[in-house]
Protein backbone atom coordinates (compact mmCIF):
# COMPACT_ATOMS: atom_id res chain seq x y z
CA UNK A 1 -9.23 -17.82 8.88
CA UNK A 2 -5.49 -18.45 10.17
CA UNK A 3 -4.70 -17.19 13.39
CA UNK A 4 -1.19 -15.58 13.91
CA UNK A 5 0.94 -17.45 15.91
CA UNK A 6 3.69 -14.38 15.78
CA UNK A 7 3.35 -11.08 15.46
CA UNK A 8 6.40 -9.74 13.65
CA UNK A 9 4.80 -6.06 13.18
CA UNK A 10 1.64 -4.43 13.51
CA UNK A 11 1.16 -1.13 11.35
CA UNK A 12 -1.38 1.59 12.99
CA UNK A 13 -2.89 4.06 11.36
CA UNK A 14 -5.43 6.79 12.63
CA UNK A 15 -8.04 7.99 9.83
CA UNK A 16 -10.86 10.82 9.73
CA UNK A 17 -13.25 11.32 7.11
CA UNK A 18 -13.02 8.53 5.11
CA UNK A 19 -12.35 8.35 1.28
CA UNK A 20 -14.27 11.55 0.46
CA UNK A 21 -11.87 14.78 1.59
CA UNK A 22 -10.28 12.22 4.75
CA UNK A 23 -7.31 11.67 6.03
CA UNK A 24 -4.80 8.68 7.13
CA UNK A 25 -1.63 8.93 9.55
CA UNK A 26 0.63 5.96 10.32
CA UNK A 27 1.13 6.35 14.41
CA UNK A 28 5.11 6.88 13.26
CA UNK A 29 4.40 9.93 11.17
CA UNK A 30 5.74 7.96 7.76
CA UNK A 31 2.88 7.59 6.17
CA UNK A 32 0.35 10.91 5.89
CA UNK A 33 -2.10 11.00 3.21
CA UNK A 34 -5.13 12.65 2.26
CA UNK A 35 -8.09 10.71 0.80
CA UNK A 36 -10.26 11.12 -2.28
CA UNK A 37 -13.46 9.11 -3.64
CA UNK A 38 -11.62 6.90 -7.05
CA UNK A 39 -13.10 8.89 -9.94
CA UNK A 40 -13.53 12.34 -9.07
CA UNK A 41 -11.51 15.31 -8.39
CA UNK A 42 -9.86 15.50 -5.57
CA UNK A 43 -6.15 15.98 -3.66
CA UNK A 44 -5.61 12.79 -2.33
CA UNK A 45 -5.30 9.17 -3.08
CA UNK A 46 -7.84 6.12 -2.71
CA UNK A 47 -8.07 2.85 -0.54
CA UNK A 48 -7.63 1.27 -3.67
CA UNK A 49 -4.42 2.92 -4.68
CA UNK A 50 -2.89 2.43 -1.03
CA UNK A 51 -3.78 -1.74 -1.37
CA UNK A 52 -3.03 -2.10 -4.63
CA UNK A 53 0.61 -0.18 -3.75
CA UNK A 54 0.78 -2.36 -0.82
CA UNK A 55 0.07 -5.65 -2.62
CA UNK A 56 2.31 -5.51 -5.24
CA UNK A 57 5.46 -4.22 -2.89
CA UNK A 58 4.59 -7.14 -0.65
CA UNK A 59 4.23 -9.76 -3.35
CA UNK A 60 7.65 -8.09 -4.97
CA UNK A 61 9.21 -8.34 -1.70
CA UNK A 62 8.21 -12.40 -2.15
CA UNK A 63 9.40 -12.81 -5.97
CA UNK A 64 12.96 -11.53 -4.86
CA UNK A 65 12.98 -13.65 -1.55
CA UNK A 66 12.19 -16.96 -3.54
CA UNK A 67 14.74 -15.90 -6.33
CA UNK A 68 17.54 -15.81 -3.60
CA UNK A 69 16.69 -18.66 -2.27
CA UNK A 70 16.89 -20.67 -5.52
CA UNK A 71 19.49 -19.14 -6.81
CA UNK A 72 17.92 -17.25 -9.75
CA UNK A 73 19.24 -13.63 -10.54
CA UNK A 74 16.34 -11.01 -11.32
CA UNK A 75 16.82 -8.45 -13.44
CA UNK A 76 17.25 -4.97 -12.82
CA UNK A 77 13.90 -3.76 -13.81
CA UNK A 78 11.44 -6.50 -12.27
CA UNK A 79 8.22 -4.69 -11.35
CA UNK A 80 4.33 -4.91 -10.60
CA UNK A 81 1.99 -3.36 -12.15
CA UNK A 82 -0.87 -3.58 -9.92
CA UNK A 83 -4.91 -3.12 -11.06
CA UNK A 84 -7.22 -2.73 -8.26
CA UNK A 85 -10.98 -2.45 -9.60
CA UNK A 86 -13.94 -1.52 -6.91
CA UNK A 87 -16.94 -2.51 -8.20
CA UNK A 88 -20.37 -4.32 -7.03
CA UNK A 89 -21.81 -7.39 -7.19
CA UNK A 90 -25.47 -8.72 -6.51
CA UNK A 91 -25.42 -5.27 -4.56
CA UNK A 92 -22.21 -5.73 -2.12
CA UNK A 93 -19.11 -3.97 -2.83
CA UNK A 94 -16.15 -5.74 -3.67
CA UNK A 95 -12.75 -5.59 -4.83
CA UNK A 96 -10.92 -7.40 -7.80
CA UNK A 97 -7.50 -7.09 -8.11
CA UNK A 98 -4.12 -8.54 -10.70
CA UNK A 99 -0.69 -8.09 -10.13
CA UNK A 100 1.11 -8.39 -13.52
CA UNK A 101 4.50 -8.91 -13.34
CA UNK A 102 6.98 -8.68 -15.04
CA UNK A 103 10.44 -10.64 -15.05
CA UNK A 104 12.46 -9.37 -18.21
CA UNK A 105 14.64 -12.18 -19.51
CA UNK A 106 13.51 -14.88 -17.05
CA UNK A 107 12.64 -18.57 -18.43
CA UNK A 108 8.71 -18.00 -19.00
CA UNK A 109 8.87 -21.09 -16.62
CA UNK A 110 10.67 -20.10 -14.20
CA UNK A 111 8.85 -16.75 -13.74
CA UNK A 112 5.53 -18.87 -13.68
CA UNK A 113 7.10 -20.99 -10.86
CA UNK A 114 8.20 -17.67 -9.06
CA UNK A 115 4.77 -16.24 -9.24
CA UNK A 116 2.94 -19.03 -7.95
CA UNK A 117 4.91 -19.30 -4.98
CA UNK A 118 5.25 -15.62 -4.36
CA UNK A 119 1.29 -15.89 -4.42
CA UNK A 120 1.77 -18.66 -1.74
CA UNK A 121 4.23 -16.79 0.56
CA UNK A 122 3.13 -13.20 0.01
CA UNK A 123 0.81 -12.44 3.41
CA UNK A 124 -1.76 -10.02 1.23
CA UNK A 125 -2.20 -12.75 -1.59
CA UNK A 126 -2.62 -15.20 1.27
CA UNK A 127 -5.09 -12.52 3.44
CA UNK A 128 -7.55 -12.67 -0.14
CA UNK A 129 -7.64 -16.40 -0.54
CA UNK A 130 -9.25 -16.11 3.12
CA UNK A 131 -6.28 -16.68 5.06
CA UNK A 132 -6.24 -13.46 7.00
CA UNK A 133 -7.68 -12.75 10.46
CA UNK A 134 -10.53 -9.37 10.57
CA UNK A 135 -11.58 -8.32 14.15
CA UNK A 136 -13.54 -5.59 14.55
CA UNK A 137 -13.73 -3.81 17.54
CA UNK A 138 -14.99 -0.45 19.07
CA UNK A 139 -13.04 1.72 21.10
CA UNK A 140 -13.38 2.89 24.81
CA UNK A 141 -14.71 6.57 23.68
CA UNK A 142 -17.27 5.09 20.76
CA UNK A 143 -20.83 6.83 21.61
CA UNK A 144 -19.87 8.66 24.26
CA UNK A 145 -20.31 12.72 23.24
């Protein structure tokens, strides 16, 4: 795991309930949502939703800052269409994710070589290859009724 040597911005968010009937609230008020388990009824939106959202804006973010920097105009309508499945394996929950992109009327090669690095530079593609730091901690109140 890489260790951050700068901190350019830490998001906080404050959830109750988890995914079944929860809630999440960024600490600036921006971000409120309510939560729902993927596949059932429900008024809110998933984990899954919220990282694959996240992902592909990050990554996004990366295609356009590597186009500017070699030059290479990007058309209108680049997007992500992002697939995050939740699923199990040998009994542990895990996620599986693609980003398709799409770069209408950029050179096939070029839009491989804008990919690749994007993968390289975005900091959620890099926090899935293992490159991400996890602490875990518990908070002052935690078992105290």
């Amino acid at each position: 795991m890489t260790k951050l040597e700068k901190v350019i911005y830490t998001a906080k968010t404050h959830t109750t309930g988890g995914r079944d009937g929860g809630s999440s609230r960024t600490d600036d008020g921006r971000l409120d949502v309510k939560l729902s388990t993927p596949g059932r009824s429900g008024n809110g939106t998933n984990p899954e939703q919220l990282f694959a959202a996240g992902w592909s804006a990050c990554f996004l973010s990366a295609v356009k800052i590597l186009a500017g920097k070699k030059r290479i105009v990007l058309p209108a309508d680049v997007a992500i269409d992002a697939e995050v499945d939740l699923g199990t394996a040998n009994g542990i929950h895990g996620l599986a994710a693609r980003l398709n992109v799409s770069l209408p009327g950029v050179d096939r090669q070029v839009a491989e070589e804008l990919v690749e690095a994007a993968h390289h530079l975005c900091p959620y593609s890099n926090a899935t290859r293992g490159g991400g730091t996890c602490l875990k901690g518990m908070s002052k109140t935690a078992g105290v009724s």
